[in-house]
PDB file of N, CA and C in Angstrom:
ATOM      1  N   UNK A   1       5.770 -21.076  -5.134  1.00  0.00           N
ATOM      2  CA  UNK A   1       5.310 -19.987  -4.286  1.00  0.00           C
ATOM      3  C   UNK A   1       3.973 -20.386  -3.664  1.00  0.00           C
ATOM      4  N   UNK A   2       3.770 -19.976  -2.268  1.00  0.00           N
ATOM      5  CA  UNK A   2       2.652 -20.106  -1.736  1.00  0.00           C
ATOM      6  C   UNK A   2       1.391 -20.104  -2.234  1.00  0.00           C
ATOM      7  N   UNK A   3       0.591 -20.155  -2.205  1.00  0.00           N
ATOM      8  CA  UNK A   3      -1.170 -19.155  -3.178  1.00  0.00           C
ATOM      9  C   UNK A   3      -1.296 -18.196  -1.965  1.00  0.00           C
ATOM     10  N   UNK A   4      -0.650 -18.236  -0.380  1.00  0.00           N
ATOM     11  CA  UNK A   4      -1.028 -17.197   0.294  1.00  0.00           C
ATOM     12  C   UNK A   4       0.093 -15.538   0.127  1.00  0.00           C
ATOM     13  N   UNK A   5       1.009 -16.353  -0.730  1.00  0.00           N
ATOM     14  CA  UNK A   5       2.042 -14.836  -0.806  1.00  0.00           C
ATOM     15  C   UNK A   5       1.269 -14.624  -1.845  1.00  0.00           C
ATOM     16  N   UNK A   6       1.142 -15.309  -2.813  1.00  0.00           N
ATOM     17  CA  UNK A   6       0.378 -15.013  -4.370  1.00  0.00           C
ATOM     18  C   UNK A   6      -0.453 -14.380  -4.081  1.00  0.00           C
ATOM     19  N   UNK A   7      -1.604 -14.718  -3.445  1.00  0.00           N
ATOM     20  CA  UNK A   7      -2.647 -13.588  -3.274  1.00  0.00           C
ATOM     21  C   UNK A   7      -2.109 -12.479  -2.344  1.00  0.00           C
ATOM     22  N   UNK A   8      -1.358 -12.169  -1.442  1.00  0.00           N
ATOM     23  CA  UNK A   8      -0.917 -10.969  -0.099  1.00  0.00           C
ATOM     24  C   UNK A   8      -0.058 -10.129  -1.399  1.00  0.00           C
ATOM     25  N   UNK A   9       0.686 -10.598  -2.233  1.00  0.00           N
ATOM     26  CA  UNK A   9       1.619  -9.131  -3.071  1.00  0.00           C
ATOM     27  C   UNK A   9       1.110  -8.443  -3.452  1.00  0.00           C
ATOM     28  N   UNK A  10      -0.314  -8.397  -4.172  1.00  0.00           N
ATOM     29  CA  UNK A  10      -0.958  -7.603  -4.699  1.00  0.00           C
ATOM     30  C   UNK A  10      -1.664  -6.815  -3.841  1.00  0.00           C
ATOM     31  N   UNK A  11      -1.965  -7.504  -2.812  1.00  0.00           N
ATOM     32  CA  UNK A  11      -3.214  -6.913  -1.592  1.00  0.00           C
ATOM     33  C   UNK A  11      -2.004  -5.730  -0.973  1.00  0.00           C
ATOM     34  N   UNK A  12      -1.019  -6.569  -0.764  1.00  0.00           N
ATOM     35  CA  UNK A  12       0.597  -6.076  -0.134  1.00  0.00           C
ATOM     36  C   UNK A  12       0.516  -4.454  -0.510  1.00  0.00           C
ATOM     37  N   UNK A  13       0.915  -4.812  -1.662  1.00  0.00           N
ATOM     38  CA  UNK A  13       1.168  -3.416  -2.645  1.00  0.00           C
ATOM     39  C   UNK A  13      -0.123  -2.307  -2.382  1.00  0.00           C
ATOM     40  N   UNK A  14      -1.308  -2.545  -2.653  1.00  0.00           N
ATOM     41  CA  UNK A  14      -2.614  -1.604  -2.326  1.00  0.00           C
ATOM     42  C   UNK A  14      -2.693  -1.720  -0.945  1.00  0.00           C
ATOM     43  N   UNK A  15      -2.347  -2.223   0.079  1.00  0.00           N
ATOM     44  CA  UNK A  15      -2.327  -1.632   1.256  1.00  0.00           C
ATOM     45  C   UNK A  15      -1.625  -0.961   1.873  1.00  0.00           C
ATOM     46  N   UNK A  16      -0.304  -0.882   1.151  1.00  0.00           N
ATOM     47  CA  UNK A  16       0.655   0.217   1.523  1.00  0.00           C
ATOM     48  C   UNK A  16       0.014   1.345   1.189  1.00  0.00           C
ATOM     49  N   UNK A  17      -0.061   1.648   0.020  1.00  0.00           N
ATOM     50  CA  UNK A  17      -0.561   2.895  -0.234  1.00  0.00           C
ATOM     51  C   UNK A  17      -1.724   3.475   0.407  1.00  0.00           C
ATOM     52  N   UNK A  18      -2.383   2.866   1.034  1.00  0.00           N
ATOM     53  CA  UNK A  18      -4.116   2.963   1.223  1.00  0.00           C
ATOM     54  C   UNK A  18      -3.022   3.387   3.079  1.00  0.00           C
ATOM     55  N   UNK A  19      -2.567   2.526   3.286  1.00  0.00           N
ATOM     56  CA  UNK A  19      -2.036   2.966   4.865  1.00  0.00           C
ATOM     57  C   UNK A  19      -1.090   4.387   4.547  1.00  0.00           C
ATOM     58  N   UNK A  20      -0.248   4.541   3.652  1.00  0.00           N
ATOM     59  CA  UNK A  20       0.343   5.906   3.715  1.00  0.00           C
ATOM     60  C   UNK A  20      -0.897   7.193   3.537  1.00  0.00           C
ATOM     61  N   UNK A  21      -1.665   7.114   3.109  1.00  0.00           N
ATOM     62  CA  UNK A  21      -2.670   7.833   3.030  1.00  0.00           C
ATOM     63  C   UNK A  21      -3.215   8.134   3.999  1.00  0.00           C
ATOM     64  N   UNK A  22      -3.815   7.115   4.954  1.00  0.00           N
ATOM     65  CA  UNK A  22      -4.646   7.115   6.319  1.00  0.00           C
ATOM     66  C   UNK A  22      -4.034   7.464   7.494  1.00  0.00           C
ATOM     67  N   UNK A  23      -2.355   7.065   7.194  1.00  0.00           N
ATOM     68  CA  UNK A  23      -1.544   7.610   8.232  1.00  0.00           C
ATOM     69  C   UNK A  23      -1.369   8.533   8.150  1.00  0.00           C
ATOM     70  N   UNK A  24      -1.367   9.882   6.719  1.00  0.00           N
ATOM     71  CA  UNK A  24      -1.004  11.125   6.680  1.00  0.00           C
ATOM     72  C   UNK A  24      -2.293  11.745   7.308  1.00  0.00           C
ATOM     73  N   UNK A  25      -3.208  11.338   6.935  1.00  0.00           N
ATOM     74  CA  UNK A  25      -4.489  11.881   7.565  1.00  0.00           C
ATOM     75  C   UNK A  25      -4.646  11.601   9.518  1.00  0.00           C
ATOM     76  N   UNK A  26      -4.201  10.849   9.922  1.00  0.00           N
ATOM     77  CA  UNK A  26      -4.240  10.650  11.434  1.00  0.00           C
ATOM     78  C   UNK A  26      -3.448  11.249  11.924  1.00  0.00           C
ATOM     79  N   UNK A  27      -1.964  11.713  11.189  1.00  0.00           N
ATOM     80  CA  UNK A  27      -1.596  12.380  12.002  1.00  0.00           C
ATOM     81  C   UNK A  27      -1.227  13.956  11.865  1.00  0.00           C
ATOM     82  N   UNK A  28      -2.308  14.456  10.376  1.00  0.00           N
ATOM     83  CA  UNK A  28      -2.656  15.793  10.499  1.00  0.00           C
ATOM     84  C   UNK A  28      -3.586  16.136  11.317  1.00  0.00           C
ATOM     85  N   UNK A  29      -4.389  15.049  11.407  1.00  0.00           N
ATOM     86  CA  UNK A  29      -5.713  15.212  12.939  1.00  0.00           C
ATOM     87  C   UNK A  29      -5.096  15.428  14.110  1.00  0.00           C
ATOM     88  N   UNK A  30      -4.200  14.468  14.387  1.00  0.00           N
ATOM     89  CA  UNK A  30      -3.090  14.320  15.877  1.00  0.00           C
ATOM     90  C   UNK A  30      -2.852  15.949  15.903  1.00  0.00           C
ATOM     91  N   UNK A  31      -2.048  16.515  14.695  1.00  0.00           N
ATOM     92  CA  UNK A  31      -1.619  17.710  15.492  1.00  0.00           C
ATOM     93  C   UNK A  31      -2.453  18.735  15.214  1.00  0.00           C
ATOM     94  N   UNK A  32      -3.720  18.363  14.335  1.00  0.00           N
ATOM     95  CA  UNK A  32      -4.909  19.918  15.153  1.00  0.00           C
ATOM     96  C   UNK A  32      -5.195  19.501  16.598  1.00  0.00           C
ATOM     97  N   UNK A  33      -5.440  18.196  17.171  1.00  0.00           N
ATOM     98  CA  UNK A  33      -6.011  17.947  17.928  1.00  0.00           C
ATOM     99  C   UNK A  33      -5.169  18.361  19.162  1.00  0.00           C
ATOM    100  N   UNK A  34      -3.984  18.511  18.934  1.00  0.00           N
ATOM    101  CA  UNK A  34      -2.627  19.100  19.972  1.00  0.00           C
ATOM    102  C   UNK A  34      -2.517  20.637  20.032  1.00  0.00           C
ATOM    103  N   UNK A  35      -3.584  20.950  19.036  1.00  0.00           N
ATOM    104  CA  UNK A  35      -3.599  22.350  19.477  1.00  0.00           C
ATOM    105  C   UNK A  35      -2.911  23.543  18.324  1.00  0.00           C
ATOM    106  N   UNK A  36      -2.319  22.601  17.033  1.00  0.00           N
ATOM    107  CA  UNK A  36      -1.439  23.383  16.752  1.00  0.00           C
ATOM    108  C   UNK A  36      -2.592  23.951  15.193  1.00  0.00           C
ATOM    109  N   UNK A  37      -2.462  25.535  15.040  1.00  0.00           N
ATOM    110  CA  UNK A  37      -3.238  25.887  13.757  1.00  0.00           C
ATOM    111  C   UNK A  37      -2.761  25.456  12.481  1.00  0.00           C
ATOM    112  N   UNK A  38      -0.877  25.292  12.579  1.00  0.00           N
ATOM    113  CA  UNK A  38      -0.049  25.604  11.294  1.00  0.00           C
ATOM    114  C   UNK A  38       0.421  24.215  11.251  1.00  0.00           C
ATOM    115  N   UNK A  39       1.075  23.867  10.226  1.00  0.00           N
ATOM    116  CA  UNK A  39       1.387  22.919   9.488  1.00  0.00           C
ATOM    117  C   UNK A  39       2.490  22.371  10.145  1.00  0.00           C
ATOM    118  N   UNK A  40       2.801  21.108  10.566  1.00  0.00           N
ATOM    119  CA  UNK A  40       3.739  20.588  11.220  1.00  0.00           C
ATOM    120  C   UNK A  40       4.650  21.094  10.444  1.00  0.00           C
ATOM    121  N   UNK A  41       5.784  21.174  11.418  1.00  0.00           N
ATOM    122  CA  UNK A  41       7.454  21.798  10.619  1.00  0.00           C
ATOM    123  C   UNK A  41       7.497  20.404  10.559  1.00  0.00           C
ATOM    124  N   UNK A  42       8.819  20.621   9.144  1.00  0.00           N
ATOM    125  CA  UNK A  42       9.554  19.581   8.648  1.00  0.00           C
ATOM    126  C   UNK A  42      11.060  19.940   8.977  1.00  0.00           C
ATOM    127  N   UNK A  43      12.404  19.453   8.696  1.00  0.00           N
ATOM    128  CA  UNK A  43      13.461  19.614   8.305  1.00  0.00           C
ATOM    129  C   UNK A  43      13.987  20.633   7.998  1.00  0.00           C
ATOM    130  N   UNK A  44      13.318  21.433   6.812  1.00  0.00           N
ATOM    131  CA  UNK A  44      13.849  22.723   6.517  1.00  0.00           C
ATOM    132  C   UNK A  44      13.111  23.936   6.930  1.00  0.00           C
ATOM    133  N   UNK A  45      12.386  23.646   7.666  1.00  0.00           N
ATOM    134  CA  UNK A  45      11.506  25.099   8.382  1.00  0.00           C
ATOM    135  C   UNK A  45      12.623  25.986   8.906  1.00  0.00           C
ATOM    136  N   UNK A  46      13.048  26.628   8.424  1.00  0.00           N
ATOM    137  CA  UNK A  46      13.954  27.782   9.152  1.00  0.00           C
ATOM    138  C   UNK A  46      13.857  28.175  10.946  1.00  0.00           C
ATOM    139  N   UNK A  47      12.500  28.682  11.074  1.00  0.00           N
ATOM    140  CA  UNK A  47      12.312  29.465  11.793  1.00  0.00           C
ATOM    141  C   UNK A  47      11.754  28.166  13.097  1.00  0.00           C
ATOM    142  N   UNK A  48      11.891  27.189  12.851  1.00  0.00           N
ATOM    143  CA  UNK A  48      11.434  25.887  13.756  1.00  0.00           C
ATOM    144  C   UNK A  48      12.732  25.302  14.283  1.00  0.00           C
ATOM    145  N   UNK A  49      12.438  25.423  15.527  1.00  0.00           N
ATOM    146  CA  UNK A  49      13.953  24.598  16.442  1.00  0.00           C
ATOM    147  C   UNK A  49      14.027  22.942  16.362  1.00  0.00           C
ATOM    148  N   UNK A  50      15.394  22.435  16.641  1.00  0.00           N
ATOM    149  CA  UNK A  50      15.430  21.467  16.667  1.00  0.00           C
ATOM    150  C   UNK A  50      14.678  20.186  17.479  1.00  0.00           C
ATOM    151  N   UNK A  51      14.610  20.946  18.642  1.00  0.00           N
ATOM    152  CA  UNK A  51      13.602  20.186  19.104  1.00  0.00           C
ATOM    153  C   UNK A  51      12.021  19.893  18.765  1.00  0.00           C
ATOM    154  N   UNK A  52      11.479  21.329  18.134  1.00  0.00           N
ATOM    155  CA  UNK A  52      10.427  20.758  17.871  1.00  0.00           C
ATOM    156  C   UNK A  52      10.205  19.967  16.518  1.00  0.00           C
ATOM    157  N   UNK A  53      10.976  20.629  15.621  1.00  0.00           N
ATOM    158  CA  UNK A  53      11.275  19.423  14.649  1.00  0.00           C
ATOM    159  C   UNK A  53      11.327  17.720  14.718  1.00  0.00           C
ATOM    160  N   UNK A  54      12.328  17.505  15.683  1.00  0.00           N
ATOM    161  CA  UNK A  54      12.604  16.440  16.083  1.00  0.00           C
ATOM    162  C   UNK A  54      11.243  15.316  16.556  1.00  0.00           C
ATOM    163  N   UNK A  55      11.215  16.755  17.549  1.00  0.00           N
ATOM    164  CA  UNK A  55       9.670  15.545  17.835  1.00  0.00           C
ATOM    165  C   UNK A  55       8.655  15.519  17.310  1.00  0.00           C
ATOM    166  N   UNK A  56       8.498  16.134  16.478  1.00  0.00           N
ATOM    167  CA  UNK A  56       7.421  16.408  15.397  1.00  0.00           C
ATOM    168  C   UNK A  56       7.359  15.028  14.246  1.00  0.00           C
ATOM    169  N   UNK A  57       8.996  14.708  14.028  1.00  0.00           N
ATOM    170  CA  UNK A  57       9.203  14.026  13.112  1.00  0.00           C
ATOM    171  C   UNK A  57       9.042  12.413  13.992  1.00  0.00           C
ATOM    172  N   UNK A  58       9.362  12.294  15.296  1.00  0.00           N
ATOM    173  CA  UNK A  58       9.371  11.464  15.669  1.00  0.00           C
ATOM    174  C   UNK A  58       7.443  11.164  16.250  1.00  0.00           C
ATOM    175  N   UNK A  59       6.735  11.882  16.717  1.00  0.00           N
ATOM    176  CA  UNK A  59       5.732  11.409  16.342  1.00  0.00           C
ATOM    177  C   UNK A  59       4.716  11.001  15.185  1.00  0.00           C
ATOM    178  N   UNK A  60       4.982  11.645  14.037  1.00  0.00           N
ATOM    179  CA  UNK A  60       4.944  11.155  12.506  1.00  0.00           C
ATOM    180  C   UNK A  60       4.931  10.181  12.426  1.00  0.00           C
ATOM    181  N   UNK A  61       6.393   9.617  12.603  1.00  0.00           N
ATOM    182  CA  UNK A  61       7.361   8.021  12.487  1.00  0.00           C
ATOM    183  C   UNK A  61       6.092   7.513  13.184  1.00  0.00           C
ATOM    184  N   UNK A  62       5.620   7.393  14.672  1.00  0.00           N
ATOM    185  CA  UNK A  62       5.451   6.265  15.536  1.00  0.00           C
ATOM    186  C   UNK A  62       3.947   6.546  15.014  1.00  0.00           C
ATOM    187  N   UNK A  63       2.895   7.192  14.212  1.00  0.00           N
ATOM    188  CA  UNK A  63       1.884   7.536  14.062  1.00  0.00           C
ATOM    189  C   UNK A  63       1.863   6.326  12.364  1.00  0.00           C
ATOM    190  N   UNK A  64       3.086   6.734  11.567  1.00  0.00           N
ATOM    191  CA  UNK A  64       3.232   5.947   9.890  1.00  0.00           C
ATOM    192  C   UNK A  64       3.467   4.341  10.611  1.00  0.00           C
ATOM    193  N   UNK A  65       4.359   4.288  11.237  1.00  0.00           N
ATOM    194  CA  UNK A  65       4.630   2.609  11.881  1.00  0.00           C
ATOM    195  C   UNK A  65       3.419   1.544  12.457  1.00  0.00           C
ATOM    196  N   UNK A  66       2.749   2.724  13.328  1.00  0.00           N
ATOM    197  CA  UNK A  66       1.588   1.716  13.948  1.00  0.00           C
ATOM    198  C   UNK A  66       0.534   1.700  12.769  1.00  0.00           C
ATOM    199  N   UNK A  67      -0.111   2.658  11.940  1.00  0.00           N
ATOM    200  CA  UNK A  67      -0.659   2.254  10.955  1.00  0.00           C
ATOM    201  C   UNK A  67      -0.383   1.545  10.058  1.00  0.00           C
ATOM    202  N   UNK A  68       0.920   1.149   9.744  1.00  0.00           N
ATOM    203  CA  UNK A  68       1.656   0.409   8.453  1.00  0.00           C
ATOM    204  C   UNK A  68       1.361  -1.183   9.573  1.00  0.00           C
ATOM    205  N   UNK A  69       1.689  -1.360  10.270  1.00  0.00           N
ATOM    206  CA  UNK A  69       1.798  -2.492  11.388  1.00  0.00           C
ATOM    207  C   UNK A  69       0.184  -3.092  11.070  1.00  0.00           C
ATOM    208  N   UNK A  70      -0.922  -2.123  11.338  1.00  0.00           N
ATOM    209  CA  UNK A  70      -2.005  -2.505  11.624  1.00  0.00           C
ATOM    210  C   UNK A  70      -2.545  -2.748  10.676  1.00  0.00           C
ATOM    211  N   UNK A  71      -2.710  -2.269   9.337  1.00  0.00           N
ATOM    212  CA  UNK A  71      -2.815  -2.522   7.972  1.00  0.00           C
ATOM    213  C   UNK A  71      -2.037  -3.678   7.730  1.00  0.00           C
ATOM    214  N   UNK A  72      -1.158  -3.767   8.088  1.00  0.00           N
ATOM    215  CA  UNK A  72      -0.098  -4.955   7.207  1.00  0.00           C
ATOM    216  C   UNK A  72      -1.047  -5.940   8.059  1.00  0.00           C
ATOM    217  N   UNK A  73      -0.877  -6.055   8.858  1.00  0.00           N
ATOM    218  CA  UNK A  73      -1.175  -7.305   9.947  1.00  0.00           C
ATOM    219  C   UNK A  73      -2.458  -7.691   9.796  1.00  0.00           C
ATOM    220  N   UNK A  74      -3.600  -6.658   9.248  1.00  0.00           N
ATOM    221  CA  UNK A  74      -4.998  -6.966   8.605  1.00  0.00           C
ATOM    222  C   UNK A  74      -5.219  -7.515   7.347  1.00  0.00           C
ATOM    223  N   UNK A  75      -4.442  -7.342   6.939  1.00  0.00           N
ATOM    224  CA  UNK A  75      -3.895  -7.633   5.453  1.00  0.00           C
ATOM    225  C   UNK A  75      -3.727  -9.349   5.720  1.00  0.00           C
ATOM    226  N   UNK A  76      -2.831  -9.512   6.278  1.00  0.00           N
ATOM    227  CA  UNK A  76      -2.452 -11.038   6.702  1.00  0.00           C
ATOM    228  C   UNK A  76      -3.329 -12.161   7.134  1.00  0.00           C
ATOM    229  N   UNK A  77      -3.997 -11.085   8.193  1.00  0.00           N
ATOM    230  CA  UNK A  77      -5.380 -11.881   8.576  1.00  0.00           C
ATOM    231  C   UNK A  77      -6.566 -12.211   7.841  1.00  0.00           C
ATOM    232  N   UNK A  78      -6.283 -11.596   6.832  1.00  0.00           N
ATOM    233  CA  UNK A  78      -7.846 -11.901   5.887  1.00  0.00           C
ATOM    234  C   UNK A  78      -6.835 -13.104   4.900  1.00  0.00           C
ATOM    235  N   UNK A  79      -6.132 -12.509   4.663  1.00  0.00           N
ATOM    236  CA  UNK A  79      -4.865 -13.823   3.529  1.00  0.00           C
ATOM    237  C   UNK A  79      -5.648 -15.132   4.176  1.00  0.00           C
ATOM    238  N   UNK A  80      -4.636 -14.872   5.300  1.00  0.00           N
ATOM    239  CA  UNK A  80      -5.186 -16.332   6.078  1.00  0.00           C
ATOM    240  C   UNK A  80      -6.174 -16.720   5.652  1.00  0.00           C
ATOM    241  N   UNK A  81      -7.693 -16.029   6.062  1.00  0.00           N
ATOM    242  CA  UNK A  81      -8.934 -16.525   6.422  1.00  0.00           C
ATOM    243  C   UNK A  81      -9.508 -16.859   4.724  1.00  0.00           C
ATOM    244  N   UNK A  82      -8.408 -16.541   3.665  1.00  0.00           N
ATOM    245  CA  UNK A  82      -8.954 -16.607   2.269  1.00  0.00           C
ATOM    246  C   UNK A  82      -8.304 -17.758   1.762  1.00  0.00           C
ATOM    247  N   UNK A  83      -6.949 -18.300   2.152  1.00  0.00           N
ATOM    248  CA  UNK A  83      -6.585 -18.968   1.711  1.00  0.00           C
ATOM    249  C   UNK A  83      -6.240 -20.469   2.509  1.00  0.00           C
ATOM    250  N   UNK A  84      -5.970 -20.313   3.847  1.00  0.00           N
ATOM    251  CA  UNK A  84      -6.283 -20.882   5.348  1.00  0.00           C
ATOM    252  C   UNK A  84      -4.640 -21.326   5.689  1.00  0.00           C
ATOM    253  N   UNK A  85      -3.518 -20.106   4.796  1.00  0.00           N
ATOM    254  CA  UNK A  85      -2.250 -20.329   5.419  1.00  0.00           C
ATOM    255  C   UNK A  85      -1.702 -18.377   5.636  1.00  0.00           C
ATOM    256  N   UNK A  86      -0.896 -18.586   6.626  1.00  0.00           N
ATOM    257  CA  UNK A  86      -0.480 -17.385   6.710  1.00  0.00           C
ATOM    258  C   UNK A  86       0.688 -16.413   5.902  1.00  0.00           C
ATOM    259  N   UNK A  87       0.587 -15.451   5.174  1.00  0.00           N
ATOM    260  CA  UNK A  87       1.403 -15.094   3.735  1.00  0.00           C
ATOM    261  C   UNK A  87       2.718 -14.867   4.345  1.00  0.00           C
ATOM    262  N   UNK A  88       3.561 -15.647   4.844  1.00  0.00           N
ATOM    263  CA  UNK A  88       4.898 -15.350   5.122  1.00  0.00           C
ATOM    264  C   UNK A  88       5.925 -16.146   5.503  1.00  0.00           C
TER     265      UNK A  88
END
């Protein structure tokens, strides 16, 4: 095994979590900042239509992706600069 995967699994693992965190927080900001007082609907909100559901869920997604992307990919870049190969 590499020493650059060796060192990235562990970093791997604590940066997921550290990005699911930061992404839940950016994009409870996103939707005060859209105006909305109440709690994004989910799935089973009764009284919430499909559409806004939908896109609710689909800006979530593209809000968890680009943070998971940008974390991961920072993650990589320091690997590199620690070990001087890229973890993958």
């Amino acid at each position: 095994m590499k020493a650059s995967k060796a060192v990235y699994r562990p970093l791997g693992l604590a940066l997921g979590a550290l990005s699911g965190v930061a992404a839940g927080a950016l994009f409870r900001r996103t939707w005060e900042l859209m105006g909305h007082d109440d709690d994004a609907p989910d799935a089973l909100d009764e009284d919430r239509g499909w559409r806004e559901v939908l896109l609710t869920a689909a800006l979530q997604g593209a809000i968890f992706a680009a943070v998971r992307a940008a974390v991961d990919r920072g993650g990589a870049v320091a690997v590199r600069r620690l070990t001087g190969t890229w973890p993958g």
